[in-house]
C-alpha atoms as a PDB file:
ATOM      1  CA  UNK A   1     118.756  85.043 108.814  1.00  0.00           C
ATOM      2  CA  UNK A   2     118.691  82.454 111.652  1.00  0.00           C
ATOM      3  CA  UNK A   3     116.522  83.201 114.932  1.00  0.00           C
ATOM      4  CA  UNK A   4     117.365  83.054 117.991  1.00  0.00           C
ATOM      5  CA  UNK A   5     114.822  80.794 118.921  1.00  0.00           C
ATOM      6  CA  UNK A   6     117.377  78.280 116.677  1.00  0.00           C
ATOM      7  CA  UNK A   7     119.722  77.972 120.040  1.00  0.00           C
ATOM      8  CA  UNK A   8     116.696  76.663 122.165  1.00  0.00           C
ATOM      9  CA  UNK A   9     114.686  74.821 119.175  1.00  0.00           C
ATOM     10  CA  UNK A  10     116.526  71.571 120.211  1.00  0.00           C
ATOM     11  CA  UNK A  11     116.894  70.472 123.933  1.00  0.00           C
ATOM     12  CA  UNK A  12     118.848  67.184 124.691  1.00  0.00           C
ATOM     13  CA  UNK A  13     120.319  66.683 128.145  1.00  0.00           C
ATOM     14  CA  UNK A  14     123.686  65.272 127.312  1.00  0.00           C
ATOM     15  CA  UNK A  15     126.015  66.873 125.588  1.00  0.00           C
ATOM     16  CA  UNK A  16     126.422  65.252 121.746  1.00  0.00           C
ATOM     17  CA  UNK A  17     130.854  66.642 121.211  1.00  0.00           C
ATOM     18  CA  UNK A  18     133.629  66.672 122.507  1.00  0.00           C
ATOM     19  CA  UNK A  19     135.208  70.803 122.742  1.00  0.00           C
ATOM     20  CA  UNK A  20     136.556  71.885 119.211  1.00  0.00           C
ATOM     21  CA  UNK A  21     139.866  72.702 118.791  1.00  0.00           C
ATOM     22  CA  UNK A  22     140.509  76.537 118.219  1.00  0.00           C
ATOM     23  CA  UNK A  23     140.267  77.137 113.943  1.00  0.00           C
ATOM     24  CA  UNK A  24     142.929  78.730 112.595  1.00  0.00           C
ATOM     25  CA  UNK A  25     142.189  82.899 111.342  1.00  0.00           C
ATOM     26  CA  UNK A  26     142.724  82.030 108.061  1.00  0.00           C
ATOM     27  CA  UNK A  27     139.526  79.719 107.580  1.00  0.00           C
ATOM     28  CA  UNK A  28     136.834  81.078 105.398  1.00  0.00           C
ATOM     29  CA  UNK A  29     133.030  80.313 105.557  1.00  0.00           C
ATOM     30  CA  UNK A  30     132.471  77.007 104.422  1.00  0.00           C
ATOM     31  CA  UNK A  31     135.312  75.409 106.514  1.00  0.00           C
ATOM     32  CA  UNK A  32     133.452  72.542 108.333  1.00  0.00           C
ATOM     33  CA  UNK A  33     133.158  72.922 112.086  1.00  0.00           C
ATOM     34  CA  UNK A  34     131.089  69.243 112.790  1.00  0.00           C
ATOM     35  CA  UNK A  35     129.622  67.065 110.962  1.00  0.00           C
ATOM     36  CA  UNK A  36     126.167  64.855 111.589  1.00  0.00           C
ATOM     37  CA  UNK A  37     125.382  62.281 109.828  1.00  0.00           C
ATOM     38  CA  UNK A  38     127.465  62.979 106.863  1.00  0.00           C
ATOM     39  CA  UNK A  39     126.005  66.432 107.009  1.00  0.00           C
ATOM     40  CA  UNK A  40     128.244  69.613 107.135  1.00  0.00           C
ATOM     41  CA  UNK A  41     127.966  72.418 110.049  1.00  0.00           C
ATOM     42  CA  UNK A  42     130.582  75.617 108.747  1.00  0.00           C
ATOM     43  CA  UNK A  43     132.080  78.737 110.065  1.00  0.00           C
ATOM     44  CA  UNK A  44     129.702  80.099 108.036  1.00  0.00           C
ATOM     45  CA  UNK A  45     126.796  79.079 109.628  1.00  0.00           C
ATOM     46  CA  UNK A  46     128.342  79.445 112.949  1.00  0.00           C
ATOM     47  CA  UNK A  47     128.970  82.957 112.529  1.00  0.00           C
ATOM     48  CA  UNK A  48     125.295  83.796 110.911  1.00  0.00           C
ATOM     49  CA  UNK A  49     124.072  82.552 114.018  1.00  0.00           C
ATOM     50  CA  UNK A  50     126.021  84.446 116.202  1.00  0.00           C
ATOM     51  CA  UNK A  51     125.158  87.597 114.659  1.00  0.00           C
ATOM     52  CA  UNK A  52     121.138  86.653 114.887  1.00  0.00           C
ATOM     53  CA  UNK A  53     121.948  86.413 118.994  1.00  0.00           C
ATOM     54  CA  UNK A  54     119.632  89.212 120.880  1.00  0.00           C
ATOM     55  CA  UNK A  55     120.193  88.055 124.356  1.00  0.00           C
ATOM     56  CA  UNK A  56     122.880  90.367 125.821  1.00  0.00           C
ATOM     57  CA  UNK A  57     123.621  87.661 128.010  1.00  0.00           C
ATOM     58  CA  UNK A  58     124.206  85.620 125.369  1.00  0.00           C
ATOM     59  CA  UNK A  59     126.217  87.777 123.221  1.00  0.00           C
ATOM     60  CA  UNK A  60     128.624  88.867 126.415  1.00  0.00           C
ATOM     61  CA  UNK A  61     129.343  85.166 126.591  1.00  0.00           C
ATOM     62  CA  UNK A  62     133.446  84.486 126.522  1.00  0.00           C
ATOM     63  CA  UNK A  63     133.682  83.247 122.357  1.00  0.00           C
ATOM     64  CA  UNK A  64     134.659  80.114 123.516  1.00  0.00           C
ATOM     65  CA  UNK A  65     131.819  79.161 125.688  1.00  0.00           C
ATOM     66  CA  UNK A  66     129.112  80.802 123.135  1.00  0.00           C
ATOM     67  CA  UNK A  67     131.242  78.918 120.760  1.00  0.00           C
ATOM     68  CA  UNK A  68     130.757  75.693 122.537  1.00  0.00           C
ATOM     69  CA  UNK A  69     126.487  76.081 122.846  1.00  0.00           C
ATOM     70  CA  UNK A  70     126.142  77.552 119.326  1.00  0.00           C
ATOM     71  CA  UNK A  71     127.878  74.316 118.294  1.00  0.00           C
ATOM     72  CA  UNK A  72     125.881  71.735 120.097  1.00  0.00           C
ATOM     73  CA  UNK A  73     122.638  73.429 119.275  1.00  0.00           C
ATOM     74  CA  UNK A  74     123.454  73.286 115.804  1.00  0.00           C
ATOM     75  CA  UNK A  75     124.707  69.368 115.705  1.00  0.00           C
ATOM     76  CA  UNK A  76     121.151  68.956 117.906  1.00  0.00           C
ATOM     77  CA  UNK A  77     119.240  70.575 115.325  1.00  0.00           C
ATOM     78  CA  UNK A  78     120.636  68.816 112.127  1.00  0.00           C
ATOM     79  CA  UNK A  79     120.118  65.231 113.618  1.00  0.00           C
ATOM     80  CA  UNK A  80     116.918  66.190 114.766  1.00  0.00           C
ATOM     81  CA  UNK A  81     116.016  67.814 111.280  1.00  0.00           C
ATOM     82  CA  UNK A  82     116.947  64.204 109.402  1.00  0.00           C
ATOM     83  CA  UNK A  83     114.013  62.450 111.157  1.00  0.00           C
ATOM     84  CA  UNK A  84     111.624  65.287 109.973  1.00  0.00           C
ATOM     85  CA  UNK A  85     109.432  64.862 107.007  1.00  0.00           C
ATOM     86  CA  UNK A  86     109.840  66.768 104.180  1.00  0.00           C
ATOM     87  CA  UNK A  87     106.110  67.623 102.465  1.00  0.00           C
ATOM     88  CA  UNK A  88     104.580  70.465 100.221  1.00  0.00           C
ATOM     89  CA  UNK A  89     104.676  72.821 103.192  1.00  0.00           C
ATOM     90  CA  UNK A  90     108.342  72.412 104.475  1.00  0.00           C
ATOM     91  CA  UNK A  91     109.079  72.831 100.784  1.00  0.00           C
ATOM     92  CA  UNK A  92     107.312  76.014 100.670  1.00  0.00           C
ATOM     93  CA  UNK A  93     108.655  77.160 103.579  1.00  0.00           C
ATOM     94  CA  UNK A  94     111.550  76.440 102.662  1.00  0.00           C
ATOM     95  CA  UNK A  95     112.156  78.391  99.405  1.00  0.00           C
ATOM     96  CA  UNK A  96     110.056  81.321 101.034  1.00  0.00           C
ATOM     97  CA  UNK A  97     113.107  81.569 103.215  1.00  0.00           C
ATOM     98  CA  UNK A  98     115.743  81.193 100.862  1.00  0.00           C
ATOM     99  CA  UNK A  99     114.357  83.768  98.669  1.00  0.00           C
ATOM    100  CA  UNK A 100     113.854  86.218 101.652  1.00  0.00           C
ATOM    101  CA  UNK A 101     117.540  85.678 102.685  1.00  0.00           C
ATOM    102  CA  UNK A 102     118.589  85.881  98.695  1.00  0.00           C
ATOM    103  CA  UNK A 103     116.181  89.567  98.425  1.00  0.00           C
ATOM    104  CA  UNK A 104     117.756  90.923 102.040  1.00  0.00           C
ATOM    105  CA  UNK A 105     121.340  90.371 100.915  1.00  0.00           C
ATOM    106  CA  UNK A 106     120.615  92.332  97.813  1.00  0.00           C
ATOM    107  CA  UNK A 107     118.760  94.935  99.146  1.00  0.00           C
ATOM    108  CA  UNK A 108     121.329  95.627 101.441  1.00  0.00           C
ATOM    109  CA  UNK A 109     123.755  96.070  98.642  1.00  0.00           C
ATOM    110  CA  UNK A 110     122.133  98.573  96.885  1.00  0.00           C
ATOM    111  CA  UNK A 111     121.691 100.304  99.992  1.00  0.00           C
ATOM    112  CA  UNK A 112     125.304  99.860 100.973  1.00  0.00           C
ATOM    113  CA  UNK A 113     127.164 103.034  98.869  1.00  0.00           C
ATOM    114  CA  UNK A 114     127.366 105.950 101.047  1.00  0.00           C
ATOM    115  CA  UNK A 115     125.279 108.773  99.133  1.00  0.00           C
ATOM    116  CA  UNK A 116     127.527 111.606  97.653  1.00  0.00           C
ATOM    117  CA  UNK A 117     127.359 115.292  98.864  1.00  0.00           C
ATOM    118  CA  UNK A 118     125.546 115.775  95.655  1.00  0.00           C
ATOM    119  CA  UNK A 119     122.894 113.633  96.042  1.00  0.00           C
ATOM    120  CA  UNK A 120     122.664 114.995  99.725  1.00  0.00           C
ATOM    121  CA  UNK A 121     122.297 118.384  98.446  1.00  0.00           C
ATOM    122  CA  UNK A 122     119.638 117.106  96.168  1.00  0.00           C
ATOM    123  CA  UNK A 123     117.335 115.538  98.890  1.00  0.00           C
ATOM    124  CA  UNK A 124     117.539 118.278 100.971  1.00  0.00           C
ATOM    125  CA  UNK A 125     116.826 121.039  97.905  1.00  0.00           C
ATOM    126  CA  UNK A 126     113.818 118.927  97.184  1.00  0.00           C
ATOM    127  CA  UNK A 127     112.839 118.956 100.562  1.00  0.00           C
ATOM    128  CA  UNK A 128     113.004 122.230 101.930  1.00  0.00           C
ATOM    129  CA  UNK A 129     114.526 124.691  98.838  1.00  0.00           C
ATOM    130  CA  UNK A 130     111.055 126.345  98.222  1.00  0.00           C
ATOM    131  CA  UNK A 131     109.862 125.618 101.812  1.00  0.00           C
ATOM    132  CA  UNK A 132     108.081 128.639 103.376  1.00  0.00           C
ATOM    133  CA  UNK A 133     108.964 129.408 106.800  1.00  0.00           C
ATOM    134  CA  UNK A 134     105.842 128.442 109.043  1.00  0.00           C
ATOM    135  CA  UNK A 135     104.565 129.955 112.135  1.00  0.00           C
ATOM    136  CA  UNK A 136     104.458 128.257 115.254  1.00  0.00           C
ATOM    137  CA  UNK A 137     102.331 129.053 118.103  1.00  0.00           C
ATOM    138  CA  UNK A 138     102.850 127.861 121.970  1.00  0.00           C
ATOM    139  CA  UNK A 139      99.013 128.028 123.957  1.00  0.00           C
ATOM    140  CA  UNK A 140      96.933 126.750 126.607  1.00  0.00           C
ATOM    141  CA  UNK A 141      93.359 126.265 126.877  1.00  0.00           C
ATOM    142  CA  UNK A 142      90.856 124.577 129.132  1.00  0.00           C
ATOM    143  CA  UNK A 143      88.269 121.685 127.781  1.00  0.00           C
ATOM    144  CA  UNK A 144      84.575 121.111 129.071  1.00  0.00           C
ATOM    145  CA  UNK A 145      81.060 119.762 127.605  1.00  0.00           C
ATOM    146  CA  UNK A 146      79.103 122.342 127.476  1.00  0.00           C
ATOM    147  CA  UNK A 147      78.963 126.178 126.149  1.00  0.00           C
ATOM    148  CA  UNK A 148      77.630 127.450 129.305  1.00  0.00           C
ATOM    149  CA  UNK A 149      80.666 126.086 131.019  1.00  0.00           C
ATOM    150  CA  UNK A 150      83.146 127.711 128.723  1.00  0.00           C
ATOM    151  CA  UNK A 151      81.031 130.736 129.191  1.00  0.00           C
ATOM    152  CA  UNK A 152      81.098 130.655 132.632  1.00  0.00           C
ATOM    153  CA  UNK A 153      85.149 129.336 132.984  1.00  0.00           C
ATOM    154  CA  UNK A 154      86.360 132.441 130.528  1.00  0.00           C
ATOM    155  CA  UNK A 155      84.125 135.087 132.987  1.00  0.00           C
ATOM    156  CA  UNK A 156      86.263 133.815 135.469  1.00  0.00           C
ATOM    157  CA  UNK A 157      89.242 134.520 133.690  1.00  0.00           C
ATOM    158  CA  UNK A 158      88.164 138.131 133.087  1.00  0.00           C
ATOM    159  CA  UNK A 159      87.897 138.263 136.649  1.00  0.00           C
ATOM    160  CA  UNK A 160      91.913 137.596 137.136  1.00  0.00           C
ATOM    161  CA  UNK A 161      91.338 133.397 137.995  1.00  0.00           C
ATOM    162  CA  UNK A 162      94.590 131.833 136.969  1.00  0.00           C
ATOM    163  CA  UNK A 163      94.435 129.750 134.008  1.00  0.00           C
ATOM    164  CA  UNK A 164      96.518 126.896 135.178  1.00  0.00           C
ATOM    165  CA  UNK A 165      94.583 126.473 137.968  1.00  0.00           C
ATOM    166  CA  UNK A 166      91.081 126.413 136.171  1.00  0.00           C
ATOM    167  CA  UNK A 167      92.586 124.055 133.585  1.00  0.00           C
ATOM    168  CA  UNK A 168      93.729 121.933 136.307  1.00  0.00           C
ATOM    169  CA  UNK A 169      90.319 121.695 137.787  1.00  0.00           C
ATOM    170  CA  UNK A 170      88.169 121.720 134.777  1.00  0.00           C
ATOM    171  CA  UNK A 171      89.221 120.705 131.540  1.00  0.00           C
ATOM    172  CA  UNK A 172      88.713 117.146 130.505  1.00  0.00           C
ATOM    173  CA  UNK A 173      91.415 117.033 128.301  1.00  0.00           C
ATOM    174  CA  UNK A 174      94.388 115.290 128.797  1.00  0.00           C
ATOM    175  CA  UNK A 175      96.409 118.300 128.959  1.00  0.00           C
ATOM    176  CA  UNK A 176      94.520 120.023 132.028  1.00  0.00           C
ATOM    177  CA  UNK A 177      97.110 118.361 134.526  1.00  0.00           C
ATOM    178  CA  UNK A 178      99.841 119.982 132.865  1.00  0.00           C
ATOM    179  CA  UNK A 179      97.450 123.463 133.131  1.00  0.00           C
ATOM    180  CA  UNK A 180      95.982 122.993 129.703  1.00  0.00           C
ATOM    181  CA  UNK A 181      99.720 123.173 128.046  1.00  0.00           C
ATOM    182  CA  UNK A 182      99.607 121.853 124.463  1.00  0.00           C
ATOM    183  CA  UNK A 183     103.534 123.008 124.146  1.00  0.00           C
ATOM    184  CA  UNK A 184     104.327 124.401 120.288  1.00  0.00           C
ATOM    185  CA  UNK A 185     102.200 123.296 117.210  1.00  0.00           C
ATOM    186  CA  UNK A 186     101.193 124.378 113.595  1.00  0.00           C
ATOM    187  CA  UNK A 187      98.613 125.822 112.676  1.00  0.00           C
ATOM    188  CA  UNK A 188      97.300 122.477 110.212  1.00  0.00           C
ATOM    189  CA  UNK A 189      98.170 119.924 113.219  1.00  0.00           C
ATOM    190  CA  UNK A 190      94.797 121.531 115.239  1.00  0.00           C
ATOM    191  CA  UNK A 191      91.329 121.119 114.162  1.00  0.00           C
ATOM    192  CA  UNK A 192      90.033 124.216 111.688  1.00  0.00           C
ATOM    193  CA  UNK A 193      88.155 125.618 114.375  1.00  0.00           C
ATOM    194  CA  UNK A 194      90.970 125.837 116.824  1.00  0.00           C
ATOM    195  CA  UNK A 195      93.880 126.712 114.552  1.00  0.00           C
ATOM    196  CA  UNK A 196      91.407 129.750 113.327  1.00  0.00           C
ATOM    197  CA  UNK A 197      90.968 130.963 116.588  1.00  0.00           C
ATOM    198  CA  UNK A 198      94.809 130.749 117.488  1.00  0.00           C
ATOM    199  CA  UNK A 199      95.799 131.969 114.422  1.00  0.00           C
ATOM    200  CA  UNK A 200      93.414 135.313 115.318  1.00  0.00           C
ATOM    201  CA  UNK A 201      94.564 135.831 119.003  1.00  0.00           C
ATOM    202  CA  UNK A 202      97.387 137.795 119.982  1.00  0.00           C
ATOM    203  CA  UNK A 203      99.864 137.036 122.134  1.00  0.00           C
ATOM    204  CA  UNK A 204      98.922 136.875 126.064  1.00  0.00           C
ATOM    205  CA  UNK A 205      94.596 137.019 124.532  1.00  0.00           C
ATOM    206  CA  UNK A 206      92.475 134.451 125.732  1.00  0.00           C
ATOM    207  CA  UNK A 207      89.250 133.247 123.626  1.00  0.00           C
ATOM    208  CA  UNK A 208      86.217 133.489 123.741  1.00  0.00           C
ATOM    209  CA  UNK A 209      84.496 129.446 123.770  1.00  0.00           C
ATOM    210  CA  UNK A 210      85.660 128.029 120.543  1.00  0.00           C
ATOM    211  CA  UNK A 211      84.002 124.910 119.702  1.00  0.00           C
ATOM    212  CA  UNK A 212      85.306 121.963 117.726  1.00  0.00           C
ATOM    213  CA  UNK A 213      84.342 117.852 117.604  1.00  0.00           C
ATOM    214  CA  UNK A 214      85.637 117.359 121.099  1.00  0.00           C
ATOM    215  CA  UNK A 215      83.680 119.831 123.025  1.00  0.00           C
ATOM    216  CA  UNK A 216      84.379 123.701 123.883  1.00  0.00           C
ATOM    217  CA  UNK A 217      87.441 125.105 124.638  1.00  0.00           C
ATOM    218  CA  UNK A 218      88.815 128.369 125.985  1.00  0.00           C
ATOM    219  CA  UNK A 219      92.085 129.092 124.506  1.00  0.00           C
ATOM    220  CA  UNK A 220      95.468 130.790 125.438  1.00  0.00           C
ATOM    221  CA  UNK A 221      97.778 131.840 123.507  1.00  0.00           C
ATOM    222  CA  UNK A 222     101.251 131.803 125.419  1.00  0.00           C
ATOM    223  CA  UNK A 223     103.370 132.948 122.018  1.00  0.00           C
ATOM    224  CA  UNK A 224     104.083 132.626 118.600  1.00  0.00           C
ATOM    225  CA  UNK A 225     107.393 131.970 116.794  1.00  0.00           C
ATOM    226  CA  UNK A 226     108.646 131.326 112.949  1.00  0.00           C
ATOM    227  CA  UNK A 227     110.041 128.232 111.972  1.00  0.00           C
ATOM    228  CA  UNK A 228     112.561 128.246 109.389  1.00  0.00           C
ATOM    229  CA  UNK A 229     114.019 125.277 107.611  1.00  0.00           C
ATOM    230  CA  UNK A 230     116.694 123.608 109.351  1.00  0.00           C
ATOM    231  CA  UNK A 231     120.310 123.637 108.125  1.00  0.00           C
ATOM    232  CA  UNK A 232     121.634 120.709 106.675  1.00  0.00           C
ATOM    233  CA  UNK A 233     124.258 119.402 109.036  1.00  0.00           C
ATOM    234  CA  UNK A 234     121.248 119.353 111.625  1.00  0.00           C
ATOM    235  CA  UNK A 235     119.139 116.446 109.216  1.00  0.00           C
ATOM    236  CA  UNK A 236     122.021 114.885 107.231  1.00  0.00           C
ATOM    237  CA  UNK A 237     121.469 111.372 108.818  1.00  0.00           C
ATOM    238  CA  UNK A 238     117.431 111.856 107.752  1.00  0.00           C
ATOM    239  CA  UNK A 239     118.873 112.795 104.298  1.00  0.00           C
ATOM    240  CA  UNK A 240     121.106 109.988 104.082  1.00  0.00           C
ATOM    241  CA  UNK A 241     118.590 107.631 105.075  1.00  0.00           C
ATOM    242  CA  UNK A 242     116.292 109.000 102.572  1.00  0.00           C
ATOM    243  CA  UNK A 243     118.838 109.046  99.576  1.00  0.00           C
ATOM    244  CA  UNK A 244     119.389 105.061 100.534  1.00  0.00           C
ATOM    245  CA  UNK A 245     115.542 104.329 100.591  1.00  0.00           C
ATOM    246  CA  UNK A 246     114.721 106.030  97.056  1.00  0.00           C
ATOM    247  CA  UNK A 247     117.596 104.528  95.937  1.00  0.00           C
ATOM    248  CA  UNK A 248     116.409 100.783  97.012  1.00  0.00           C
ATOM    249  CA  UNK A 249     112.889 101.552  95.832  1.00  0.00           C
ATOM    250  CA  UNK A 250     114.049 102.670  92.310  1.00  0.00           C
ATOM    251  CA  UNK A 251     115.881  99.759  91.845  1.00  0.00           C
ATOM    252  CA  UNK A 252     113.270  97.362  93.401  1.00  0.00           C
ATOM    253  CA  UNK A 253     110.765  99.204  91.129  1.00  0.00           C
ATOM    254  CA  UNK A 254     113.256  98.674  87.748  1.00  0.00           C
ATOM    255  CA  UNK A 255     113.614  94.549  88.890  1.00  0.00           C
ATOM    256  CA  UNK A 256     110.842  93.988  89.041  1.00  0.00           C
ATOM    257  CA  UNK A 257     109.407  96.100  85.666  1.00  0.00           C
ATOM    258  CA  UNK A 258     112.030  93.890  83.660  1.00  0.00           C
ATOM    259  CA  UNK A 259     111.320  90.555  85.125  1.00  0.00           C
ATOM    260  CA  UNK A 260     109.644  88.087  83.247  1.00  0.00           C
ATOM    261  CA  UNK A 261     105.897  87.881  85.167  1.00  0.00           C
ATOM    262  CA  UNK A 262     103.609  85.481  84.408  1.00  0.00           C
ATOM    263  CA  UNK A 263     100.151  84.551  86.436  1.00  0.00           C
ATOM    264  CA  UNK A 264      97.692  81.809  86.009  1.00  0.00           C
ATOM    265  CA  UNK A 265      94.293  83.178  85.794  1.00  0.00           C
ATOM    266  CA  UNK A 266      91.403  81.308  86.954  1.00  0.00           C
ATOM    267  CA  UNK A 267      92.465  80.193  90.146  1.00  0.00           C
ATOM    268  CA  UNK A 268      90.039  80.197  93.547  1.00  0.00           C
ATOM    269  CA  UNK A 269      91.582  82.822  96.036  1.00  0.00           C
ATOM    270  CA  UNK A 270      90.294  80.788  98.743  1.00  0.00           C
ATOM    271  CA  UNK A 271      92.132  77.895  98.150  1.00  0.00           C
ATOM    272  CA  UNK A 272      95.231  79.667  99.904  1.00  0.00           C
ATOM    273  CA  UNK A 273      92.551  78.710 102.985  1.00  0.00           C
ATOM    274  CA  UNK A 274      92.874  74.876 102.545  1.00  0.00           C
ATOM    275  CA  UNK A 275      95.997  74.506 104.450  1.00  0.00           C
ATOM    276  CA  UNK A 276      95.401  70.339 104.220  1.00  0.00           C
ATOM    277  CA  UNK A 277      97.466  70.995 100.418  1.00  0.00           C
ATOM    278  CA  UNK A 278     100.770  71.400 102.492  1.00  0.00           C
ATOM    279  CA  UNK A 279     100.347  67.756 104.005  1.00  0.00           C
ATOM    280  CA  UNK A 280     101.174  66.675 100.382  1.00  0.00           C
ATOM    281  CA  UNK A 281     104.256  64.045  99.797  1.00  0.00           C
END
């Protein structure tokens, strides 16, 4: 697909046409807009570039004036192109495009069908049939350096010192200015260390220090709740999404098993580094 970078990659002062006369609706794609040079500008190619336009700006422009600069870009860029010289690396270029365009186009038609209820079903059966339901636990807790400072923090505690406040104050994580609030997790998300001591508190129980690869913690553990799998109206888009993907990367994977492949051995990787072979006539 074009870039927008094509509406700026030629910049000529004057303008190079007169306005075009308004097409008729019943034109198709390779009705000829201009042409330069003998060479043919389309509808086609008029409306591929319109559709590669990111600018909002741009794309809120009144059709005829975004009409008018798609236009003279394009007649700027074909002369231009004709005094450019064609060599091993435009070539390459060249057909890397084309066969990128060529792959896109069918990739987006296998992924076009919308995916039947049944195959819905399916995903989400194979997602979350035999799921378990998983416990999820809300808690707080309060980072330092050393033992003795965990020690010292959780006395404190004892004592009736609030924890927000002392996680506020102390803990070097990047929770403590939210009062130590890690909001709701699993169990596997937290190191083994912490997720053992969680998973052993009850609900309201601060920990003794717990220590893990970032330091020692005191933990709290604000509550605990069961996660069950979600209904399938609330991921149906995720499904969908996921029936189009394995259906693009079965077919990919069939292609390209069939195709004819064929490599030639005994070939230097590093001459993909000598970049003076795409000079060649």
């Amino acid at each position: 697909m074009l870039k927008r970078s094509i509406l700026a990659a030629v910049v000529i002062a004057a303008p190079l046409t007169a306005p075009v006369a308004v097409l008729a609706q019943d034109k198709g794609a390779e009705t000829v807009v201009a042409t330069v040079n003998g060479q043919d500008i389309t509808l086609g190619q008029m409306i591929v570039m319109k559709q590669s336009v990111q600018d909002p700006q741009m794309a809120n422009l009144p059709d005829q004036a975004l009409w008018d600069m798609m236009l003279d870009q394009l007649i700027r860029q074909t002369a231009v192109a004709e005094t450019g010289k064609e060599n091993a690396g435009t070539r390459a270029q060249l057909e890397l495009q084309r066969r990128n365009t060529l792959a896109t186009a069918a990739v987006s038609q296998i992924a076009e069908p919308e995916p039947t209820d049944d195959e819905i079903q399916a995903a989400y059966d194979k997602l979350f049939a035999n799921a378990e339901p998983s416990t999820e636990f809300s808690a707080a807790h309060i980072l330092v350096e050393t033992e003795e400072k965990a020690k010292e923090l959780k006395q404190q505690l004892d004592d009736g010192a609030d924890f927000g406040t002392l996680a506020e104050e102390n803990s070097t994580g990047p929770s403590g200015p939210n009062k130590g609030d890690l909001g709701w997790f699993t169990a596997d998300q937290m190191v083994p260390p912490f997720a053992e001591a969680v998973q052993a508190m009850e609900k309201g129980q601060v920990s003794d220090p717990v220590q893990t690869d970032f330091g020692w913690h005191v933990i709290k553990l604000n509550d605990t709740r069961v996660k069950e799998a979600p209904k399938m109206d609330e991921v149906r888009d995720q499904l969908v999404q996921l029936v189009r993907r394995e259906k693009v990367e079965a077919q990919i994977e069939k292609i390209v098993t069939e195709a004819e492949v064929q490599k030639t051995e005994d070939l230097d990787p590093a001459l993909m580094n000598n970049s003076d072979l795409l000079g060649a006539e």
